[in-house]
N, C-alpha and C. Protein backbone atom coordinates (compact mmCIF):
# COMPACT_ATOMS: atom_id res chain seq x y z
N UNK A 1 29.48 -223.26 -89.76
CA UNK A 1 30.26 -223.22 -88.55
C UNK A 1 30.36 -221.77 -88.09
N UNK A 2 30.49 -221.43 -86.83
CA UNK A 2 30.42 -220.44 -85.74
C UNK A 2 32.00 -219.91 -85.72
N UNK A 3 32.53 -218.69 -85.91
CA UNK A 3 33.76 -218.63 -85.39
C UNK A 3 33.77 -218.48 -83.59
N UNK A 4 34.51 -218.74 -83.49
CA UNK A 4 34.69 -218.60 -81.96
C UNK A 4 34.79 -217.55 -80.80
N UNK A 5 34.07 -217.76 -80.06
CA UNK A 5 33.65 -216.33 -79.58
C UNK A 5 35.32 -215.45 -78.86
N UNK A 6 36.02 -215.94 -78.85
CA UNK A 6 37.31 -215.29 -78.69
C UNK A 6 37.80 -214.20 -79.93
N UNK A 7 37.29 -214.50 -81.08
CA UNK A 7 37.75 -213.50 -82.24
C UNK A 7 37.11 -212.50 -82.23
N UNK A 8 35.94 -212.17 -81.61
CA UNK A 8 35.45 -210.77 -81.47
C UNK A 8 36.19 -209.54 -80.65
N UNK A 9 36.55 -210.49 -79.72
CA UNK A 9 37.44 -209.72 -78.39
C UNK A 9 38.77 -208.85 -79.38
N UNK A 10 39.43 -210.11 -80.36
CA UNK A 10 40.30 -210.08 -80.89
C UNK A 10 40.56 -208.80 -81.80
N UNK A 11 39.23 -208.72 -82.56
CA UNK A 11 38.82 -207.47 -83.34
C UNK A 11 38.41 -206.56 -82.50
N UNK A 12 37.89 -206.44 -81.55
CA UNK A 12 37.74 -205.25 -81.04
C UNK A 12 39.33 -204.55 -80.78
N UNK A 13 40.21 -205.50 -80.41
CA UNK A 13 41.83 -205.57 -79.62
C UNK A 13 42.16 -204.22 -80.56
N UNK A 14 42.19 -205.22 -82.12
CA UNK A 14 43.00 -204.64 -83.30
C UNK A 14 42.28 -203.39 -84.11
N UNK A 15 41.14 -202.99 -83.45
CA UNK A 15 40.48 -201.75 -83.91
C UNK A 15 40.99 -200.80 -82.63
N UNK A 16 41.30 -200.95 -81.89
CA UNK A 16 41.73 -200.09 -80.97
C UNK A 16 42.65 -200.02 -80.94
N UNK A 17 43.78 -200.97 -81.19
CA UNK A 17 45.35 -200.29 -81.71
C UNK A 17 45.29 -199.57 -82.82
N UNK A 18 44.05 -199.95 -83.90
CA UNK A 18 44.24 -198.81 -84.71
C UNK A 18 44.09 -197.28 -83.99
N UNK A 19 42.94 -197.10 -82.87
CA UNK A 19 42.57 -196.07 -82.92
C UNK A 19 43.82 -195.08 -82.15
N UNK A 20 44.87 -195.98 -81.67
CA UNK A 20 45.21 -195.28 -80.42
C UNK A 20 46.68 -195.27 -82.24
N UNK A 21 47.17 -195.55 -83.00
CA UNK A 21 47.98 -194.80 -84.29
C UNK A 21 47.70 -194.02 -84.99
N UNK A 22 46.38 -193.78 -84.86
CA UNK A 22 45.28 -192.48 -85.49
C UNK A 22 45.22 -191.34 -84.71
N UNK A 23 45.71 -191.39 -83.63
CA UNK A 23 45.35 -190.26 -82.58
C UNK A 23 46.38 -189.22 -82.73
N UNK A 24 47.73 -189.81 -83.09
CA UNK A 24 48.57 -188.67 -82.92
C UNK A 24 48.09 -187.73 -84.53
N UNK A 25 47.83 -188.00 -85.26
CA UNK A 25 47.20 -187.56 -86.87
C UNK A 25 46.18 -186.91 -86.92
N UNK A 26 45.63 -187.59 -85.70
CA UNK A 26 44.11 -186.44 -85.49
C UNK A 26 44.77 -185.23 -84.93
N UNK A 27 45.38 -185.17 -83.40
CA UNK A 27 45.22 -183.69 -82.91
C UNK A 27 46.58 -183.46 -84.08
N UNK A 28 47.07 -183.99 -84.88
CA UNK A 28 47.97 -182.76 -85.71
C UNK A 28 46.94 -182.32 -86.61
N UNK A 29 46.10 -182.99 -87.29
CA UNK A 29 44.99 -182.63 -88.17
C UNK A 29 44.28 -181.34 -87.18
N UNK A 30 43.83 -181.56 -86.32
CA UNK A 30 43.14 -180.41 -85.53
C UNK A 30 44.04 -179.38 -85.30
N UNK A 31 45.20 -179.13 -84.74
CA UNK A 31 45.85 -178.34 -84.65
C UNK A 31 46.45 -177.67 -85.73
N UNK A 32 46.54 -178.05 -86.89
CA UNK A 32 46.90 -177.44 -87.87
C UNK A 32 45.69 -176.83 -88.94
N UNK A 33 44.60 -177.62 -88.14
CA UNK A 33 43.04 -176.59 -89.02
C UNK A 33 43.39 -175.28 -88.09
N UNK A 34 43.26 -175.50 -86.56
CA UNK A 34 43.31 -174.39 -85.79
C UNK A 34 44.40 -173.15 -86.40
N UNK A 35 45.51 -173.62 -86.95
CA UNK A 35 46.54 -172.26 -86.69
C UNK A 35 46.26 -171.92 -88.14
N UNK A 36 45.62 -172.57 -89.31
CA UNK A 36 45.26 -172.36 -90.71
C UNK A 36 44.24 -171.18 -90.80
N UNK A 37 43.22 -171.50 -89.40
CA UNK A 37 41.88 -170.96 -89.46
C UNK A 37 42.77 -169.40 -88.65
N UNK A 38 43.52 -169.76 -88.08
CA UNK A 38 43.67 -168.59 -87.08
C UNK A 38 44.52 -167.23 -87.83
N UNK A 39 45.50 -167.84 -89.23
CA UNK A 39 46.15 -167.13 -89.95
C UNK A 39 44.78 -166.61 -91.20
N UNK A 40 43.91 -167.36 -91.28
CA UNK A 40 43.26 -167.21 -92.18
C UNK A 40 42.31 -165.43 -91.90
N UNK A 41 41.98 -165.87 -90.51
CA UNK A 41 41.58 -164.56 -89.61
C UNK A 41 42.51 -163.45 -89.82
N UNK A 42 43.60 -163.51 -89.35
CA UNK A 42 44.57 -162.13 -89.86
C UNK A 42 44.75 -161.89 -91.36
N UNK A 43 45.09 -162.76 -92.52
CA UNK A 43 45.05 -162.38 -93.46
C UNK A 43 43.85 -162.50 -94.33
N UNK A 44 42.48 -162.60 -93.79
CA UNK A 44 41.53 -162.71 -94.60
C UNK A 44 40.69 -161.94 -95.98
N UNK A 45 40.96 -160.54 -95.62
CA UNK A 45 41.12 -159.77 -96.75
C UNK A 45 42.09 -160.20 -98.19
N UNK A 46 43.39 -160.84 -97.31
CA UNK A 46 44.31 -160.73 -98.71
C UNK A 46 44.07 -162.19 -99.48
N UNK A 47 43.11 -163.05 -99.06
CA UNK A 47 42.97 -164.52 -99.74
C UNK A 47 42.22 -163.83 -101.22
N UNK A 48 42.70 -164.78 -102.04
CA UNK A 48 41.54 -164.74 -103.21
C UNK A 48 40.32 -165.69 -102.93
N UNK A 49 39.00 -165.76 -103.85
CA UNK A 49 38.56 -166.43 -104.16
C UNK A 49 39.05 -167.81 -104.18
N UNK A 50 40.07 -168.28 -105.15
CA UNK A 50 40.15 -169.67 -105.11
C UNK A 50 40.87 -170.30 -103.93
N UNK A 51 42.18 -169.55 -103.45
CA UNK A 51 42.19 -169.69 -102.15
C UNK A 51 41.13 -170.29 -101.03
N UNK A 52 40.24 -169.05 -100.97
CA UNK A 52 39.20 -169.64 -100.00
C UNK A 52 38.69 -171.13 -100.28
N UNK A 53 38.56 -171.34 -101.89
CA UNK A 53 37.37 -172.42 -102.02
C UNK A 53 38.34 -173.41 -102.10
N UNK A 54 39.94 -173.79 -101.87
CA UNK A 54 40.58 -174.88 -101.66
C UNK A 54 40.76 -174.68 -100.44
N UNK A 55 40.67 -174.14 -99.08
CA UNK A 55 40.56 -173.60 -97.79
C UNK A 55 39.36 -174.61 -97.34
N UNK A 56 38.39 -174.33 -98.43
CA UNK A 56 37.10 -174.82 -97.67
C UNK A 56 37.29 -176.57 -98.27
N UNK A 57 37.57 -176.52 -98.92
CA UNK A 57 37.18 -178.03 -99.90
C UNK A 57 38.44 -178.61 -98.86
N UNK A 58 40.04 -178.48 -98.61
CA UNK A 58 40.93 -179.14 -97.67
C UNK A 58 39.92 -179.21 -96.38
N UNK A 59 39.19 -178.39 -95.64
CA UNK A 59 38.28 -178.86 -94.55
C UNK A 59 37.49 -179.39 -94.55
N UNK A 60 36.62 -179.20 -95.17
CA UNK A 60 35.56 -181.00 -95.82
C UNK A 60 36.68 -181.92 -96.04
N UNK A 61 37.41 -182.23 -96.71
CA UNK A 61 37.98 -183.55 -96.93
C UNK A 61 38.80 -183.59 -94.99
N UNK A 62 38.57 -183.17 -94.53
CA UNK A 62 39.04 -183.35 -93.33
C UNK A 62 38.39 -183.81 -91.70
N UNK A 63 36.71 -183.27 -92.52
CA UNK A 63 35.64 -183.85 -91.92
C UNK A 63 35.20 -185.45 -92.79
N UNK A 64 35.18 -185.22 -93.54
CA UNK A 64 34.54 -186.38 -94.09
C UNK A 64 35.94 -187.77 -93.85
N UNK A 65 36.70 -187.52 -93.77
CA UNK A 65 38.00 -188.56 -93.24
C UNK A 65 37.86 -188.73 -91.81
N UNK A 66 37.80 -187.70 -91.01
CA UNK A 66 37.14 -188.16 -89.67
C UNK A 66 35.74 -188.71 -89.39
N UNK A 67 35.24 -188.10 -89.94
CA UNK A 67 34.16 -188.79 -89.98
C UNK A 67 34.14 -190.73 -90.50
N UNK A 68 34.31 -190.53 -91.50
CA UNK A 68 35.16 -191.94 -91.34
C UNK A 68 35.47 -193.03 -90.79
N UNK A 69 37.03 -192.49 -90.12
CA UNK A 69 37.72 -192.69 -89.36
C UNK A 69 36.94 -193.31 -87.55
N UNK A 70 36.01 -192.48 -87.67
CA UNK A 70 34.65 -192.94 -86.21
C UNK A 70 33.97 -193.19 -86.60
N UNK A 71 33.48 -194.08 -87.77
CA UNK A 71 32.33 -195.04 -88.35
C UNK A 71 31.21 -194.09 -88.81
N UNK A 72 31.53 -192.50 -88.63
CA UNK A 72 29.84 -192.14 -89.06
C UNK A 72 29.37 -192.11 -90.28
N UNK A 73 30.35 -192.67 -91.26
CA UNK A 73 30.10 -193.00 -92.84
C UNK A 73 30.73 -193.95 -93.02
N UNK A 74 29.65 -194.72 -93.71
CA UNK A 74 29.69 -196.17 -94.15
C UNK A 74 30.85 -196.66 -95.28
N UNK A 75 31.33 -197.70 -94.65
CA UNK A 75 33.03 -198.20 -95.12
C UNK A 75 32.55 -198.60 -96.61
């Protein structure tokens, strides 16, 4: 048996209320890489090493969740 062609509509509905509860998380996610990256610029001399490499590893996990998040890696 066929589900009915009304439940596609349905899922599209409920993927887009997701997207529009994701949105306010994204630009805080973006805006808070921005002022991270922007302090990172003034104090960049005084970071250590491991600093940087949890700097870099919190921004990958921040791409790869958006990424995600817009289907470009597989669920």
């Amino acid at each position: 048996m066929s589900a009915p062609s009304g439940s596609s509509s349905a899922v599209e509905e409920k993927e887009a209320w997701w997207a529009v509860l994701w949105a306010p998380l994204f630009v805080l996610a973006v805006g808070s890489a921005a002022y991270s990256w922007q302090l990172t610029a003034r104090g960049r001399w005084r970071m250590g090493p491991m600093e940087w490499v949890f700097l870099v590893v919190a921004h990958l996990g921040l791409v790869a969740a958006l990424a995600r998040v817009f289907g470009f890696l597989p669920r």
